[in-house]
N, C-alpha and C. Protein backbone atom coordinates (compact mmCIF):
# COMPACT_ATOMS: atom_id res chain seq x y z
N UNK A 1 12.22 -20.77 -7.60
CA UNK A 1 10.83 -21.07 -7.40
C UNK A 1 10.26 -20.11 -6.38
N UNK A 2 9.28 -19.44 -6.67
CA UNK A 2 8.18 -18.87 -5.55
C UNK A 2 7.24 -19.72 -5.12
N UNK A 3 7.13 -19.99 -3.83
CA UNK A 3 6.29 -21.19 -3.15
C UNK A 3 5.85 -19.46 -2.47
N UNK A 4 4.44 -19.71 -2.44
CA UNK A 4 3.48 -18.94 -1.81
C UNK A 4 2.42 -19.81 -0.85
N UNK A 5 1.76 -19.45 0.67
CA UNK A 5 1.60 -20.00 1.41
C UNK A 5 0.26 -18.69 1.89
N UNK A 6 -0.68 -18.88 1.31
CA UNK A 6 -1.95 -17.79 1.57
C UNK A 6 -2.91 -19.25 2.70
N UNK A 7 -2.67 -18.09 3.71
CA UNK A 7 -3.44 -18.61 4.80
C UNK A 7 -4.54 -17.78 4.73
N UNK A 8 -5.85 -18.41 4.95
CA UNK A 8 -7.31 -17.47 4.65
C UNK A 8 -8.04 -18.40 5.82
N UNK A 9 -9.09 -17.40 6.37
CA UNK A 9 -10.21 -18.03 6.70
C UNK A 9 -11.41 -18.75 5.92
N UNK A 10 -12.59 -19.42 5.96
CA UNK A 10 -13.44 -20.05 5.57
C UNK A 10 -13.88 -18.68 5.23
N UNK A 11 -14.81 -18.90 3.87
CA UNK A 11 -15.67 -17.75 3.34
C UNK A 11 -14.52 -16.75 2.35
N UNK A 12 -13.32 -17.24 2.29
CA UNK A 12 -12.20 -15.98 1.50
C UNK A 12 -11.38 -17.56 0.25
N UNK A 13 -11.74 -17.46 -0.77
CA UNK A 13 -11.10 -18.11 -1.62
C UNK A 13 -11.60 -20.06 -1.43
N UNK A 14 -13.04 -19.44 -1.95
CA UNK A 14 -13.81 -20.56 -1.46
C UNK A 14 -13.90 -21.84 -2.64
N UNK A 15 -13.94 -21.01 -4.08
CA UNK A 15 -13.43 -21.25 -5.44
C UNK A 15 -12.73 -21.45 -6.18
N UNK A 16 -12.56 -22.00 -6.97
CA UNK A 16 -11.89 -22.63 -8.09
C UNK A 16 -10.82 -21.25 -8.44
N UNK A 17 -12.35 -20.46 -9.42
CA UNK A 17 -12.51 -18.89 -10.13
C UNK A 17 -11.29 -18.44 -9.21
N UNK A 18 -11.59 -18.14 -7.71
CA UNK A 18 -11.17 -17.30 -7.62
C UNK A 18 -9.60 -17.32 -7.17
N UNK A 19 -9.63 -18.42 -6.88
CA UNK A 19 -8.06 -18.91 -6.54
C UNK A 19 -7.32 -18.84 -7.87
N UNK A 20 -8.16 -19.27 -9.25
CA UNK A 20 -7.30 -19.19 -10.39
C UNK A 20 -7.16 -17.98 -10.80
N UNK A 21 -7.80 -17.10 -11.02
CA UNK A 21 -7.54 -15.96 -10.67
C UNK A 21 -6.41 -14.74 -10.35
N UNK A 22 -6.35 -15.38 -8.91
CA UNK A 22 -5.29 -14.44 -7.96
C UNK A 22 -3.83 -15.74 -8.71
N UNK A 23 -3.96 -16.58 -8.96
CA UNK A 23 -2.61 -17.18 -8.96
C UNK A 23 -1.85 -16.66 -10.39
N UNK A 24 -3.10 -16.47 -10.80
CA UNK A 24 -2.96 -16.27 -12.38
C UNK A 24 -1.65 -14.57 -11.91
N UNK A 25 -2.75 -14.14 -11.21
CA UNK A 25 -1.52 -12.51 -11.09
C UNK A 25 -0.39 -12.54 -10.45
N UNK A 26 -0.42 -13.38 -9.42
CA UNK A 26 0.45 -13.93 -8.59
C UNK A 26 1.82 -14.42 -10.09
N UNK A 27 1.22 -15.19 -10.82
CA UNK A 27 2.47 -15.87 -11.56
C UNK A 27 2.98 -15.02 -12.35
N UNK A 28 1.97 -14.31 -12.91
CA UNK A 28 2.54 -12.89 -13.81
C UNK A 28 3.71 -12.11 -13.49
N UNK A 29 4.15 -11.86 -11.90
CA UNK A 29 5.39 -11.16 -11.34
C UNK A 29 6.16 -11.79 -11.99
N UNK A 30 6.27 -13.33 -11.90
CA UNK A 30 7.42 -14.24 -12.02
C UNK A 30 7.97 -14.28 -13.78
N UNK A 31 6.80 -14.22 -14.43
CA UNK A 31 7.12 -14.84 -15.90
C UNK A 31 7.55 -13.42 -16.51
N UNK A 32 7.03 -12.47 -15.83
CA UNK A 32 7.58 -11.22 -16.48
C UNK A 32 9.00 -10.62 -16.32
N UNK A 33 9.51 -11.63 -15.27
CA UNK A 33 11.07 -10.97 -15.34
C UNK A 33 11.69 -12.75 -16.03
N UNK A 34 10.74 -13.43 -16.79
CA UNK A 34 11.53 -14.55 -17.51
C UNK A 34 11.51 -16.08 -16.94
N UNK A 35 11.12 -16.13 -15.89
CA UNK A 35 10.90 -17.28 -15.25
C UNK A 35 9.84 -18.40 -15.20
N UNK A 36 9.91 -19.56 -15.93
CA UNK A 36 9.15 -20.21 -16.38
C UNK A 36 7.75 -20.12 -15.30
N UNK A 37 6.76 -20.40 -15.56
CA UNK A 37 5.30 -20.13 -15.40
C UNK A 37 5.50 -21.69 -14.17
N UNK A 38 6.03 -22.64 -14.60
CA UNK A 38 5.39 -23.95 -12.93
C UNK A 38 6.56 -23.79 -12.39
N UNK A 39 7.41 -22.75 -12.05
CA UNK A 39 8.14 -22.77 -11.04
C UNK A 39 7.35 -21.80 -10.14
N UNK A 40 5.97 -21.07 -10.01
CA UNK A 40 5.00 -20.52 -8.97
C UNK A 40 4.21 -21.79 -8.99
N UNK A 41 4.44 -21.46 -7.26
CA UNK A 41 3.43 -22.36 -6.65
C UNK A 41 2.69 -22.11 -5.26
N UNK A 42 1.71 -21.81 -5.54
CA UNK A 42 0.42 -21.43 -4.76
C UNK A 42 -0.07 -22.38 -3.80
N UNK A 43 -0.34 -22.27 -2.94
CA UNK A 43 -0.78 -23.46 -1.75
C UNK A 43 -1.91 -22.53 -0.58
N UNK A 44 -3.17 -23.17 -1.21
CA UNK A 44 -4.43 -21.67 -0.03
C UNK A 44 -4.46 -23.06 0.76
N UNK A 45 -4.34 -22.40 1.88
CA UNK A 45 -4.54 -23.17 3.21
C UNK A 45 -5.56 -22.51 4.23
N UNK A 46 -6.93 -22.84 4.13
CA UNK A 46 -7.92 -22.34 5.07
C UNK A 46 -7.65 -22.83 6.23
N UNK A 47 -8.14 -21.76 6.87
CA UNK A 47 -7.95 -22.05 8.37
C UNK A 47 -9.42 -21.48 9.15
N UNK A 48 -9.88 -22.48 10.10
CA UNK A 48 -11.60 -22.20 10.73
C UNK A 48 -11.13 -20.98 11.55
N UNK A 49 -12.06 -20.28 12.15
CA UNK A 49 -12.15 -18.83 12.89
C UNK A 49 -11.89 -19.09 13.79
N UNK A 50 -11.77 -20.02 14.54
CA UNK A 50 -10.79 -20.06 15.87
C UNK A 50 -9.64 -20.24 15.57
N UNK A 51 -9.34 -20.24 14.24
CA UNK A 51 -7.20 -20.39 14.11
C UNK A 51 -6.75 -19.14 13.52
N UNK A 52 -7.39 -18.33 13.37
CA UNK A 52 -7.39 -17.05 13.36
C UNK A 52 -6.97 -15.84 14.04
N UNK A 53 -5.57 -15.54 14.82
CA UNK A 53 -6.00 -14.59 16.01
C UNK A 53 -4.49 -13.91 16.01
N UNK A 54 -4.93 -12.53 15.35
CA UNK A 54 -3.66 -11.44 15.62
C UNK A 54 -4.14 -10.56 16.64
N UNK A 55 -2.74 -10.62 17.20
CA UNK A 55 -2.66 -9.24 19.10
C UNK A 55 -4.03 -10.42 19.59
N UNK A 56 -2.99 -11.57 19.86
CA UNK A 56 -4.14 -12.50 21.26
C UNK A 56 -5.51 -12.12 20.63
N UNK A 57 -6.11 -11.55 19.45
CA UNK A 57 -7.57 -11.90 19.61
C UNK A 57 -8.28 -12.18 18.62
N UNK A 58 -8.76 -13.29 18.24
CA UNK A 58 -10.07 -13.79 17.26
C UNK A 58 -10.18 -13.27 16.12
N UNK A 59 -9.91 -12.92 14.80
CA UNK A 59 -10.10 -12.31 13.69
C UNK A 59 -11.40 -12.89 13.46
N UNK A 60 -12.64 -12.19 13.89
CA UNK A 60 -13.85 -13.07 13.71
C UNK A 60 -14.81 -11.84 12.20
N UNK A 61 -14.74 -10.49 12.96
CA UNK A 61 -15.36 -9.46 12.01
C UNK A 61 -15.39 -9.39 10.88
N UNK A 62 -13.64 -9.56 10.41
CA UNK A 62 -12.85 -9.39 9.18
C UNK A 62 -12.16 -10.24 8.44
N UNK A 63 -12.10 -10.60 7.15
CA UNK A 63 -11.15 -11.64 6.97
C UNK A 63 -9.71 -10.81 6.91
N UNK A 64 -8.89 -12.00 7.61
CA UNK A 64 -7.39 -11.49 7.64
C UNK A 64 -6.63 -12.33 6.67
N UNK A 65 -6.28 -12.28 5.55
CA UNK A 65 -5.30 -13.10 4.97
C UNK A 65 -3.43 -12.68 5.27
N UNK A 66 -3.05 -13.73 5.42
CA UNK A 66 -1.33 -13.43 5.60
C UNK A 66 -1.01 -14.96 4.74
N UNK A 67 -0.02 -14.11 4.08
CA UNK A 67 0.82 -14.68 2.49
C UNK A 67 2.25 -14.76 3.42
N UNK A 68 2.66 -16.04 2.78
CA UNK A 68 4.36 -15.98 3.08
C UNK A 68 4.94 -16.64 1.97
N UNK A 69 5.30 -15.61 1.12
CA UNK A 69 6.13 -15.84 -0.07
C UNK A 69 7.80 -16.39 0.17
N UNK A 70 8.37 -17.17 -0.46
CA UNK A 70 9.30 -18.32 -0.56
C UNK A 70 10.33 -17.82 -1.99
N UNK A 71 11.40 -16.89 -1.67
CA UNK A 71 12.05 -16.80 -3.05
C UNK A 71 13.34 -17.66 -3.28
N UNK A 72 13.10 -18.04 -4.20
CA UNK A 72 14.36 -19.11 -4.63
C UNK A 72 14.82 -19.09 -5.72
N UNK A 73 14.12 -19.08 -6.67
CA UNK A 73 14.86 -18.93 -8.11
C UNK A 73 15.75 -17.85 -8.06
N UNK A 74 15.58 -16.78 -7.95
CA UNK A 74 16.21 -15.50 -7.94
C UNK A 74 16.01 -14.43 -6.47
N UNK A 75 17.02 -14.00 -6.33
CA UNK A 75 17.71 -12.87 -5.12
C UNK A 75 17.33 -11.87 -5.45
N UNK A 76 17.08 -11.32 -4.55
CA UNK A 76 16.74 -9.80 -5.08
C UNK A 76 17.98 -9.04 -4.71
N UNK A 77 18.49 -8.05 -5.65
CA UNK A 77 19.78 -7.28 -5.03
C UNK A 77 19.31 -6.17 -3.44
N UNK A 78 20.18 -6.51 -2.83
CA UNK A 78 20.13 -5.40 -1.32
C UNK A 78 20.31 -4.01 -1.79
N UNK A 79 18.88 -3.63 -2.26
CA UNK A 79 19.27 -2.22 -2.69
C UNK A 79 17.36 -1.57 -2.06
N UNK A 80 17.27 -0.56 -1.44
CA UNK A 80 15.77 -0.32 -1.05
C UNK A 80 15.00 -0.16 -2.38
N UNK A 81 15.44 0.32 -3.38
CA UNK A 81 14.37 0.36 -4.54
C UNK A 81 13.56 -0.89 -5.08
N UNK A 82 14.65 -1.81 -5.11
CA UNK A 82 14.37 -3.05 -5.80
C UNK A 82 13.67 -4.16 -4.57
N UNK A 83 14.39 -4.11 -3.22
CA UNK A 83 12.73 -3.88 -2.36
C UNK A 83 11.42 -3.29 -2.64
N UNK A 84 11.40 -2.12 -2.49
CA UNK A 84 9.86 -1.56 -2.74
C UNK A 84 9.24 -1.88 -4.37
N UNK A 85 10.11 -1.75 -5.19
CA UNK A 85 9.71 -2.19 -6.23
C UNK A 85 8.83 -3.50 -6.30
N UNK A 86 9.43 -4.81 -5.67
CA UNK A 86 8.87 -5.99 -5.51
C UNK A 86 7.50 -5.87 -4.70
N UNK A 87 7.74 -5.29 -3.63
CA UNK A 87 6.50 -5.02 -2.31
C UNK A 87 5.63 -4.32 -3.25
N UNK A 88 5.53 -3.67 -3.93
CA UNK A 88 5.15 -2.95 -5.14
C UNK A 88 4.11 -3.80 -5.85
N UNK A 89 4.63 -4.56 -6.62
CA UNK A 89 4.67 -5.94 -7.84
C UNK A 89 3.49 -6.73 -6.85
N UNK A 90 3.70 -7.24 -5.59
CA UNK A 90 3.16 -8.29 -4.95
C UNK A 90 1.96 -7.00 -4.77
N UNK A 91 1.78 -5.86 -4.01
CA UNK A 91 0.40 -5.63 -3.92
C UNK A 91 -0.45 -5.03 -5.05
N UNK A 92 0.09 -4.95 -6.18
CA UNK A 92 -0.52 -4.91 -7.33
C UNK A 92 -1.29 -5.75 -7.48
N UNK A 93 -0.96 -7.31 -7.56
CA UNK A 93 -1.54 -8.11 -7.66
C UNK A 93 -2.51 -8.84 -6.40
N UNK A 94 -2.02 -8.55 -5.63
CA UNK A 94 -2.96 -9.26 -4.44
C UNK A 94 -4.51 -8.06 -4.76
N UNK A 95 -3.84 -6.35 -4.79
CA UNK A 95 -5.24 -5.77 -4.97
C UNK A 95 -6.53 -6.39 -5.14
N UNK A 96 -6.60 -6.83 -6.24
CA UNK A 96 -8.22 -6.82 -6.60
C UNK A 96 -8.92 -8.26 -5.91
N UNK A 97 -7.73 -8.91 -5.43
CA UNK A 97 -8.30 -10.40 -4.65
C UNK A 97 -8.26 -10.36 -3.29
N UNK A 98 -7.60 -9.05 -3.10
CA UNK A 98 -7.88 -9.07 -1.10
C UNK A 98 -7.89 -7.87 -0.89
N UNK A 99 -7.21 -7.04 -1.29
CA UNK A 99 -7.78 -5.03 -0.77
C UNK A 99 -9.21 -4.57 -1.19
N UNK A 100 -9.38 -5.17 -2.33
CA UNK A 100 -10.27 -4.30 -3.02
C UNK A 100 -11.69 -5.40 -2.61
N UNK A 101 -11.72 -6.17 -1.78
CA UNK A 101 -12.56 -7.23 -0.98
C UNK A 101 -12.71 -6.80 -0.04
N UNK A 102 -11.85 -5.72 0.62
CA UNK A 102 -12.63 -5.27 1.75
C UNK A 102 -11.72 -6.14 3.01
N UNK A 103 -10.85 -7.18 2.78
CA UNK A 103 -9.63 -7.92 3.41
C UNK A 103 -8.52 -7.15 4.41
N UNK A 104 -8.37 -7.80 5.62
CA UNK A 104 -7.38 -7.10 5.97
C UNK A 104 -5.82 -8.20 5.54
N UNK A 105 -4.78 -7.88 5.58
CA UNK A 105 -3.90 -9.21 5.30
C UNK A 105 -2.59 -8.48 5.28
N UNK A 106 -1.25 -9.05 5.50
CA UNK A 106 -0.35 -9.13 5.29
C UNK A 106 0.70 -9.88 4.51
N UNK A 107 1.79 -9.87 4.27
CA UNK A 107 2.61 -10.89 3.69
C UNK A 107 4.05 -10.11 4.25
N UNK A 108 4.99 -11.60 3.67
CA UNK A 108 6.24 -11.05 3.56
C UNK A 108 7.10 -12.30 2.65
N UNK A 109 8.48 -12.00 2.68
CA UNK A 109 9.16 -12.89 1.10
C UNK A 109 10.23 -13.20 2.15
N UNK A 110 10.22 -14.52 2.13
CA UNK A 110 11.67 -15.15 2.63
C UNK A 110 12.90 -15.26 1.16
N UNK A 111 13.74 -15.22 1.35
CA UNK A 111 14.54 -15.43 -0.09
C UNK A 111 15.80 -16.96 0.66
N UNK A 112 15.60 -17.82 -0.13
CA UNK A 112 16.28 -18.86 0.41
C UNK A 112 17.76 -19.30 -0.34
N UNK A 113 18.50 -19.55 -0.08
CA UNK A 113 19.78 -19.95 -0.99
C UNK A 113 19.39 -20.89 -2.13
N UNK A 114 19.54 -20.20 -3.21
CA UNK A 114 19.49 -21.30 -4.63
C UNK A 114 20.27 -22.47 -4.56
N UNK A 115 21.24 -22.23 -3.95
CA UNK A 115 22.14 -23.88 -4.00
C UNK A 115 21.37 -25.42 -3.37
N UNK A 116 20.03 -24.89 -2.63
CA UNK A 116 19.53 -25.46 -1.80
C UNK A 116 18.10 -25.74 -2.35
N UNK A 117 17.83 -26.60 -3.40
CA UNK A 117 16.88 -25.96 -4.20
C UNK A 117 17.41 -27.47 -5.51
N UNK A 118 16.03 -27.67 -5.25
CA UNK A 118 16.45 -28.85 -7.02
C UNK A 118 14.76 -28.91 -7.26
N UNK A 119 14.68 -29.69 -8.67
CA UNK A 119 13.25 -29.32 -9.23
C UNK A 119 13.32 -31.30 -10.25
N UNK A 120 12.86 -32.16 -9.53
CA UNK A 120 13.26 -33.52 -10.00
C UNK A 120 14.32 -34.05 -9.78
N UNK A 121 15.03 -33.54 -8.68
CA UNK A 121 16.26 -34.13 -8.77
C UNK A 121 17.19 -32.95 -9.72
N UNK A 122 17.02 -32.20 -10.19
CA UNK A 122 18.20 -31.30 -11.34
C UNK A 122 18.56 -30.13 -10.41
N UNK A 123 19.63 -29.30 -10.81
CA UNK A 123 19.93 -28.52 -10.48
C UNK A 123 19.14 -27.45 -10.98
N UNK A 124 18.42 -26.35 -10.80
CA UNK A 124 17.99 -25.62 -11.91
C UNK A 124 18.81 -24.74 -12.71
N UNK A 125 18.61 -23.97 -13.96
CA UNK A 125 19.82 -23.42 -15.01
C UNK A 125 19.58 -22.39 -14.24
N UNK A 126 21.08 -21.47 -14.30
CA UNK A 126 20.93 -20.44 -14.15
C UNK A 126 20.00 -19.18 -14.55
N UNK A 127 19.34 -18.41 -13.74
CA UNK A 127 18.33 -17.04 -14.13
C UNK A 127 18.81 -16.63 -15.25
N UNK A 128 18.10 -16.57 -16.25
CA UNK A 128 18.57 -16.13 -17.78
C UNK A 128 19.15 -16.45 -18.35
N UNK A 129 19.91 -17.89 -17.97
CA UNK A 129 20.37 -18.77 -19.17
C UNK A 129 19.64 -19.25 -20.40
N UNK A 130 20.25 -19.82 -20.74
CA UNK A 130 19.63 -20.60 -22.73
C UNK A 130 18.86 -21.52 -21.74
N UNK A 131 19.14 -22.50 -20.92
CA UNK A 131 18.72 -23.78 -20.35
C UNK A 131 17.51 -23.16 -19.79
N UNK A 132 17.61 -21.97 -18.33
CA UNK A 132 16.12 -21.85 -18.10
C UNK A 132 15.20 -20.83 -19.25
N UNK A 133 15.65 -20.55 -20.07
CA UNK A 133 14.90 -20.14 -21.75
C UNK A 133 14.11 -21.55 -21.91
N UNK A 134 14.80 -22.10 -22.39
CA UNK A 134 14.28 -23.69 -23.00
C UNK A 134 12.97 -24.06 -21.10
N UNK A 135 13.52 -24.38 -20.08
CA UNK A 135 12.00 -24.67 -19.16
C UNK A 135 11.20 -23.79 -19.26
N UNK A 136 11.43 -22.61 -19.78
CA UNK A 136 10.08 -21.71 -19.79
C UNK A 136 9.42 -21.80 -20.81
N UNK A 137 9.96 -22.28 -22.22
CA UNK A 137 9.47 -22.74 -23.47
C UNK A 137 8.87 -23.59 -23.30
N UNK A 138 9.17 -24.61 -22.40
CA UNK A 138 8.92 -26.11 -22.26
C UNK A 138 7.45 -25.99 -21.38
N UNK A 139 7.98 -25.41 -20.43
CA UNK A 139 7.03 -25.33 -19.00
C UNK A 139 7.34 -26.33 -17.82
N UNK A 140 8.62 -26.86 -18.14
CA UNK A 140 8.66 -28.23 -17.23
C UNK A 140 10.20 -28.16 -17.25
N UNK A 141 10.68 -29.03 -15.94
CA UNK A 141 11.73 -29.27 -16.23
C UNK A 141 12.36 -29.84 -17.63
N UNK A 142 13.80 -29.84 -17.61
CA UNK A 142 14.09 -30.46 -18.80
C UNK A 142 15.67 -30.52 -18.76
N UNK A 143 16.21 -31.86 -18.38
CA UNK A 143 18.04 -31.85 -18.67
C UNK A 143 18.59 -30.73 -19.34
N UNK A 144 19.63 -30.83 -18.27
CA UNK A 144 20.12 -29.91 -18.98
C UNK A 144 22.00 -29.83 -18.97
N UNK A 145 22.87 -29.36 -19.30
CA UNK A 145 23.98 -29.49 -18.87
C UNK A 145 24.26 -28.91 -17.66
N UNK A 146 24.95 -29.40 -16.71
CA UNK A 146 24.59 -29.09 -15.28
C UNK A 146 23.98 -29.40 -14.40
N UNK A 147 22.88 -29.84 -14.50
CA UNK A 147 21.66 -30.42 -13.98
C UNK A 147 22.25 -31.13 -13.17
N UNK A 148 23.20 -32.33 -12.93
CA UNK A 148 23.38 -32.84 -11.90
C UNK A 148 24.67 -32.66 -11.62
């Protein structure tokens, strides 16, 4: 699962549009290397202009967004390509909903142990198994052998 955590000020992702949108590209990373579509999950958490403040001071001028992406379904191998590749992937998509806005923002990707990790109570199928084939068909969980 990618749990994403976009902290914004008031006035940046004020909409429906535009939150569906960015999640929409946001989920696209995920389903394109095979991974069912509701295992991304998006969470905009506004925050007023006094909760705002990188280097001790006020982000009042500019909007600052900072993303903290959550990887779990899948590891990325310790190799620098397949780093930048991803860092890659993620500002592709953030582009047109926060660079190209004129946004200042950051992010970064925690990657968490899969063993640590259930979706209803199940275990989830392994990355590219038949089983997570079938939740991405499905869109939902769905028993499976293993599962518990």
């Amino acid at each position: 699962m990618p749990l994403w955590l976009i902290f914004h000020p008031d006035g940046t992702f004020e909409d429906a549009s535009s939150k569906k949108a960015m999640t929409k590209d946001i989920t696209k990373i995920y389903t394109g290397i095979g991974l069912p579509s509701f295992y991304v999950v998006v969470n905009f958490i506004k925050l007023s202009p006094e909760d705002v403040w990188v280097g001790a001071e006020r982000r009042m001028e500019k909007p600052f967004i900072r993303i903290v992406a959550e990887h779990i379904a899948v590891r990325l191998d310790d190799e620098d390509d397949v780093y930048k590749k991803t860092c890659d992937a993620i500002e592709n998509a953030l582009k047109p909903h926060i660079a190209d806005r004129g946004y200042d923002w950051e992010f970064h990707v925690d990657e968490t142990e899969r063993r640590l990790w259930r979706v209803n109570g199940m275990i989830p199928p392994p990355f590219g198994s038949d089983a997570e084939k079938v939740w991405a068909k499905e869109n939902k969980p769905v028993i499976w052998e293993g599962a518990f």
